[in-house]
C-alpha atoms as a PDB file:
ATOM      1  CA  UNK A   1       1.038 -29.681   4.028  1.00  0.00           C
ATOM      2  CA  UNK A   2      -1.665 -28.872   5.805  1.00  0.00           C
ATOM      3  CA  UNK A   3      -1.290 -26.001   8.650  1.00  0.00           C
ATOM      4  CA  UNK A   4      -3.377 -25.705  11.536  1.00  0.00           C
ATOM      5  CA  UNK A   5      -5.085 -22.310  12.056  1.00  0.00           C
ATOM      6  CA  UNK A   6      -3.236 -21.174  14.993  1.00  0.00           C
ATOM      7  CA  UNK A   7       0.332 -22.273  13.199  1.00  0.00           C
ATOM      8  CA  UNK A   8       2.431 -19.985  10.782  1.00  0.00           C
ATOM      9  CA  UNK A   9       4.632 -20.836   8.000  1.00  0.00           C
ATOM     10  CA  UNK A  10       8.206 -19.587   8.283  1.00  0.00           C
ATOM     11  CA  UNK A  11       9.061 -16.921   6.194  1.00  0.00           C
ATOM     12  CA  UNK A  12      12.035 -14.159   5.550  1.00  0.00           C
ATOM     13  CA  UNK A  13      12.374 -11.180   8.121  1.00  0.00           C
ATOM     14  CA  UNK A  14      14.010  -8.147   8.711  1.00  0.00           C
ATOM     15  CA  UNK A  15      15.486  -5.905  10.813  1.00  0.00           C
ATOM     16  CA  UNK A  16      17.188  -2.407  10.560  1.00  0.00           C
ATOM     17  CA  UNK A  17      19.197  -0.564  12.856  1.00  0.00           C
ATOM     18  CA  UNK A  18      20.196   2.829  12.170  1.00  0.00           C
ATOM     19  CA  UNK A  19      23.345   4.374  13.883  1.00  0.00           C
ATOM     20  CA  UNK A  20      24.142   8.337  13.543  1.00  0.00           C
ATOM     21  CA  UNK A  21      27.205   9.570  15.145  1.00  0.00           C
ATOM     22  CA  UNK A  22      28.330  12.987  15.457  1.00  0.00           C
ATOM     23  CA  UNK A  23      31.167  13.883  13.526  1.00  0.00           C
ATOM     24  CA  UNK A  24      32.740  16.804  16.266  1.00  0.00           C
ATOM     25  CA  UNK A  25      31.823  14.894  19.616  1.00  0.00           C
ATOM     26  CA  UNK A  26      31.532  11.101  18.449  1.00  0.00           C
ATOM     27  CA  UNK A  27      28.104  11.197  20.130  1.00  0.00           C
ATOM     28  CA  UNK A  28      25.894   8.400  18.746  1.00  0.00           C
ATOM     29  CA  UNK A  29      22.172   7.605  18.517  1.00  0.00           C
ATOM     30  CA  UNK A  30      20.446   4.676  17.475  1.00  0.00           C
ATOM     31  CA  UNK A  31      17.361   3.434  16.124  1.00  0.00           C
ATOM     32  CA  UNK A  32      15.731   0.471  15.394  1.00  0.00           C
ATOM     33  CA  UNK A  33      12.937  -0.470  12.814  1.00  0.00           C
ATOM     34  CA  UNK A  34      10.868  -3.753  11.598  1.00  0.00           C
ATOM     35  CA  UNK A  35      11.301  -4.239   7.950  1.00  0.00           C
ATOM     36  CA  UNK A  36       9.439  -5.460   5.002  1.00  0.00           C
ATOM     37  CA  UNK A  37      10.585  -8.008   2.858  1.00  0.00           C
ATOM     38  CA  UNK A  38       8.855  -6.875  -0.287  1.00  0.00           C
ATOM     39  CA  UNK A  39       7.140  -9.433  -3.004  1.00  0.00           C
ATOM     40  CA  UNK A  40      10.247  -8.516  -5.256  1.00  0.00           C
ATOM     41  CA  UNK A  41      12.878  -9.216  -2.936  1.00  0.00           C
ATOM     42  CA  UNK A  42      11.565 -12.527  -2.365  1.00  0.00           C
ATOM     43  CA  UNK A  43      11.695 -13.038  -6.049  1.00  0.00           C
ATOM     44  CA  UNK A  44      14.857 -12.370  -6.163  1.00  0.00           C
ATOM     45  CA  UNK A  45      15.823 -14.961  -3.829  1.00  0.00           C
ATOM     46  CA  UNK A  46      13.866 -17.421  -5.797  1.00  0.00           C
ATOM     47  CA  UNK A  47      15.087 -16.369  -9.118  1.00  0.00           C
ATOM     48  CA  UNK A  48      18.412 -17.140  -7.218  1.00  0.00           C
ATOM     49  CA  UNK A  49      17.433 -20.621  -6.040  1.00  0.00           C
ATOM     50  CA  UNK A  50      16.218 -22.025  -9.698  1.00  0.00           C
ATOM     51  CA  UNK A  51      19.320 -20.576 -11.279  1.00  0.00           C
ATOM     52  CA  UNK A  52      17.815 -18.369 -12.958  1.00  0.00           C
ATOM     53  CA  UNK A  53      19.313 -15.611 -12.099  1.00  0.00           C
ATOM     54  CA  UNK A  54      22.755 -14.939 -11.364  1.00  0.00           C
ATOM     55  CA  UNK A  55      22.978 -11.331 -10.008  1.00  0.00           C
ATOM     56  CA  UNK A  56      20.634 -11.233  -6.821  1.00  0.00           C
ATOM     57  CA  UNK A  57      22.966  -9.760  -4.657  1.00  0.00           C
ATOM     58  CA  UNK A  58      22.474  -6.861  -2.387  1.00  0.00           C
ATOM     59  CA  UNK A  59      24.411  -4.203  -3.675  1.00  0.00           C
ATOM     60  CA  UNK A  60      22.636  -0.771  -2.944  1.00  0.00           C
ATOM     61  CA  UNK A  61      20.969   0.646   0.522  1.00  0.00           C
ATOM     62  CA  UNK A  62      18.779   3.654   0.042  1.00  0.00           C
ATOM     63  CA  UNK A  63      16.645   6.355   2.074  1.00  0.00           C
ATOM     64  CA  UNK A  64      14.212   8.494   1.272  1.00  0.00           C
ATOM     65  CA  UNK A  65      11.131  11.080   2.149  1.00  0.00           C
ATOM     66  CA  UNK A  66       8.080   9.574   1.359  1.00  0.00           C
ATOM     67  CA  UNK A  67       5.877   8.519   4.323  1.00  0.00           C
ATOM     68  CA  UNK A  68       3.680   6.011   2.911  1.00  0.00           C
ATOM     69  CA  UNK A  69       3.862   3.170   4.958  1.00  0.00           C
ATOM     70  CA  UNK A  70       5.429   0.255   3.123  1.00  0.00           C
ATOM     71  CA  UNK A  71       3.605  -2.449   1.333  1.00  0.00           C
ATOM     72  CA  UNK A  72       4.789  -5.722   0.169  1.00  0.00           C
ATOM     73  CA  UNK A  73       4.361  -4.904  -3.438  1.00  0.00           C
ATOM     74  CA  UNK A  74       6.727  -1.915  -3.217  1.00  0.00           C
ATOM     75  CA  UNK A  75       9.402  -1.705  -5.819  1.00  0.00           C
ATOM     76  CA  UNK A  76      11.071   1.550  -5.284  1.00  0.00           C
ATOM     77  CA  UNK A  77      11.076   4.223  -2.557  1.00  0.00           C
ATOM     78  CA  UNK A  78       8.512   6.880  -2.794  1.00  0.00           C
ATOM     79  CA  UNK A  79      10.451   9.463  -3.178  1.00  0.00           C
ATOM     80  CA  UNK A  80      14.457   8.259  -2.861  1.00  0.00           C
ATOM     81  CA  UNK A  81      16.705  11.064  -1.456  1.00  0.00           C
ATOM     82  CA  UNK A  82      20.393   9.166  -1.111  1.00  0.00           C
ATOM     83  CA  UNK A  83      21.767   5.879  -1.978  1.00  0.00           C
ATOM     84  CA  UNK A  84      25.130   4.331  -1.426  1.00  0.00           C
ATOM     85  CA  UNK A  85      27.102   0.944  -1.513  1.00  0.00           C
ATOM     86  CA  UNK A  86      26.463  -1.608   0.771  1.00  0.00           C
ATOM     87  CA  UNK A  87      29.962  -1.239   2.806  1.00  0.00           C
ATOM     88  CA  UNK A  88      29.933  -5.025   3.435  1.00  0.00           C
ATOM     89  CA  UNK A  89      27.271  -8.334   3.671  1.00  0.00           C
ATOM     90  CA  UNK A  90      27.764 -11.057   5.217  1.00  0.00           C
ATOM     91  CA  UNK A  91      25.667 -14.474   6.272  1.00  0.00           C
ATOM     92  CA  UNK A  92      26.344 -17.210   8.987  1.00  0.00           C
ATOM     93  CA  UNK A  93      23.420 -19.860   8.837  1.00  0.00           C
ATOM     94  CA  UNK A  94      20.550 -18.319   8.035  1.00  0.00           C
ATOM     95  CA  UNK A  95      20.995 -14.681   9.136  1.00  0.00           C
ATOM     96  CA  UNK A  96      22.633 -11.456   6.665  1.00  0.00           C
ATOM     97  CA  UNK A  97      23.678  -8.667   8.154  1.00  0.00           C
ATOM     98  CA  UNK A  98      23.971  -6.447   5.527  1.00  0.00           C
ATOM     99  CA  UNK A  99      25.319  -2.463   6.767  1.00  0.00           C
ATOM    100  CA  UNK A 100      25.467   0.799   4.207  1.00  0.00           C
ATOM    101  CA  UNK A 101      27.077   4.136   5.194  1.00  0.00           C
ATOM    102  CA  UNK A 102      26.433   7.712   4.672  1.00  0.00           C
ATOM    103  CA  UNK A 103      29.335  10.382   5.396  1.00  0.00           C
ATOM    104  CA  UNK A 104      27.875  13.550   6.969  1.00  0.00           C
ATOM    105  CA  UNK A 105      27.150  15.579   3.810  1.00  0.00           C
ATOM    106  CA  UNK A 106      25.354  12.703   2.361  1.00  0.00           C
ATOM    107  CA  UNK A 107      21.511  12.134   3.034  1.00  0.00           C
ATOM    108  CA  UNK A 108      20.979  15.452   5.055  1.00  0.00           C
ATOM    109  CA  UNK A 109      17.254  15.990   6.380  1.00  0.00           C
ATOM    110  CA  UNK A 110      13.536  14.146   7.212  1.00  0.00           C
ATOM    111  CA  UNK A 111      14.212  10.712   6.483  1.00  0.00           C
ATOM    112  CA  UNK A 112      10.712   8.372   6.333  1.00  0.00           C
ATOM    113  CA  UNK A 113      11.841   5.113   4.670  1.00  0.00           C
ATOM    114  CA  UNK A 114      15.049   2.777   3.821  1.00  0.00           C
ATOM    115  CA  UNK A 115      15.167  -0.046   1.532  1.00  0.00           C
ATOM    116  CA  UNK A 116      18.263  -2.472   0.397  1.00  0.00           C
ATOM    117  CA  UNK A 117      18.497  -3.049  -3.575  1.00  0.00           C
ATOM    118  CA  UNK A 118      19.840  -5.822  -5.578  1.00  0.00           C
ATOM    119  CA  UNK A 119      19.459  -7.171  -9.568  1.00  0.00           C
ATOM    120  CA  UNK A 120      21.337  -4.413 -11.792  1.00  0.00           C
ATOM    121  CA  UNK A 121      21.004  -1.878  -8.936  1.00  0.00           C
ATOM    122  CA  UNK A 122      23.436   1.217  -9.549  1.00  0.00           C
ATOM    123  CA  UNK A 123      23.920   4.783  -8.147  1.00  0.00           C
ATOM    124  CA  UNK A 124      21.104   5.649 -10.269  1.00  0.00           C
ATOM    125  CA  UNK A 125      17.913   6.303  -7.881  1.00  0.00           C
ATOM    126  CA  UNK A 126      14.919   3.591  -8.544  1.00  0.00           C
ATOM    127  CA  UNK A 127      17.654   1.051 -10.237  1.00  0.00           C
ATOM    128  CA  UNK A 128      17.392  -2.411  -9.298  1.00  0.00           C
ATOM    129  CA  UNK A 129      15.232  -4.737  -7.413  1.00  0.00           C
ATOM    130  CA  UNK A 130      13.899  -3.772  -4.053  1.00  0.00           C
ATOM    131  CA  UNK A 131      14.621  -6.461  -1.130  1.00  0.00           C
ATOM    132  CA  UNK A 132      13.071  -4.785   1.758  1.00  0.00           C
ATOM    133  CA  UNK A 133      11.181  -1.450   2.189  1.00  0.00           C
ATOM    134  CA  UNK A 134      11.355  -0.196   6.199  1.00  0.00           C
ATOM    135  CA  UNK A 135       9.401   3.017   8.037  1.00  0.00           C
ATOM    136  CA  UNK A 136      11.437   5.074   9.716  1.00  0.00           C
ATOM    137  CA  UNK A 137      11.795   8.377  11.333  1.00  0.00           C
ATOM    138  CA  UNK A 138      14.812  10.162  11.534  1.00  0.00           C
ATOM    139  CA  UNK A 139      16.443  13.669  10.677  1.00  0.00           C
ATOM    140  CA  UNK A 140      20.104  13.421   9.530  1.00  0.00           C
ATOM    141  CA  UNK A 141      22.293  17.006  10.094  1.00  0.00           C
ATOM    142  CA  UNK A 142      24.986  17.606   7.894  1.00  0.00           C
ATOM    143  CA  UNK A 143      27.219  17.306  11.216  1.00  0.00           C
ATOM    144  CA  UNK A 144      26.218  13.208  11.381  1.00  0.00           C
ATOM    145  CA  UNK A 145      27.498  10.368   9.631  1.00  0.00           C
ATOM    146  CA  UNK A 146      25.205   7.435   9.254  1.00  0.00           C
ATOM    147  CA  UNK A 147      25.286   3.621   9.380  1.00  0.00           C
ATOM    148  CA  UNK A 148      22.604   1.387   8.800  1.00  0.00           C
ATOM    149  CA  UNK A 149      22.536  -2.190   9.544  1.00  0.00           C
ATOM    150  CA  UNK A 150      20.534  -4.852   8.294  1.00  0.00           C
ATOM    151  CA  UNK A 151      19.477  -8.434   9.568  1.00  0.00           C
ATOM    152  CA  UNK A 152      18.064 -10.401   7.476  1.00  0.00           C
ATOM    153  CA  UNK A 153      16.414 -14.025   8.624  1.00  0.00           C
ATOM    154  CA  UNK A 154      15.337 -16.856   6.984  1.00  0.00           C
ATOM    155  CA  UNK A 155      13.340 -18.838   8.938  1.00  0.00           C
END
């Protein structure tokens, strides 16, 4: 195939959206981030494809403190804080939404990255295979719960 320089191949992209609601008013704030679909995570879905693999799924979502910005060789969060059970995944054509949630005393303070984990992942921080690795900036209180969203296109 040849491709002309102004032309781009399709590829797999992300999107997060971060929802914090207050737990005594029911207040809510939301954020929204680009997100990288890591080298791994693309793997994954590969390994998938060939049959080679049978447990790709998205299992884990995970946040951390580290503010290094993302690259797409990133297998783990720089330095992983909290990580829960994706609460639910779905696809219709070529779009997941994916969505994890943290209760209020869960994930408290600075958080500078988020990334969705598949392959063996467990409760375990750094278990896994990384999908996606997203910047953000946010700072969870122990009076917030937290629910993060993620859309996922293949294109």
């Amino acid at each position: 195939m040849n491709i002309g320089i102004h032309e781009t191949l399709p590829g797999i992209t992300g999107q997060v959206k971060i929802t914090f609601q207050n737990i005594h008013t029911g207040a809510e704030r939301v954020s929204e981030y680009h997100n990288l679909v890591v080298t791994a995570g693309k793997n994954m879905i590969a390994s998938r494809l060939a049959g080679t693999a049978n447990d790709c799924n998205i299992t884990y979502v995970a946040v951390g403190t580290n503010a290094t910005a993302p690259a797409i060789g990133d297998t783990t969060l720089g330095t992983e804080l909290a990580r829960n059970t994706v609460t639910s995944i779905t696809a219709s054509g070529a779009t997941v939404l994916v969505i994890g949630f943290f209760g209020a005393a869960e994930a408290i303070g600075t958080l500078t990255e988020m990334a969705w984990f598949g392959e063996a992942a467990t409760a375990a921080a750094n278990s896994g295979t990384m999908f996606n690795h997203a910047a953000i900036t946010e700072i969870k209180t122990a009076s917030e719960t937290m629910t993060i969203e993620g859309t996922i296109t293949i294109a």
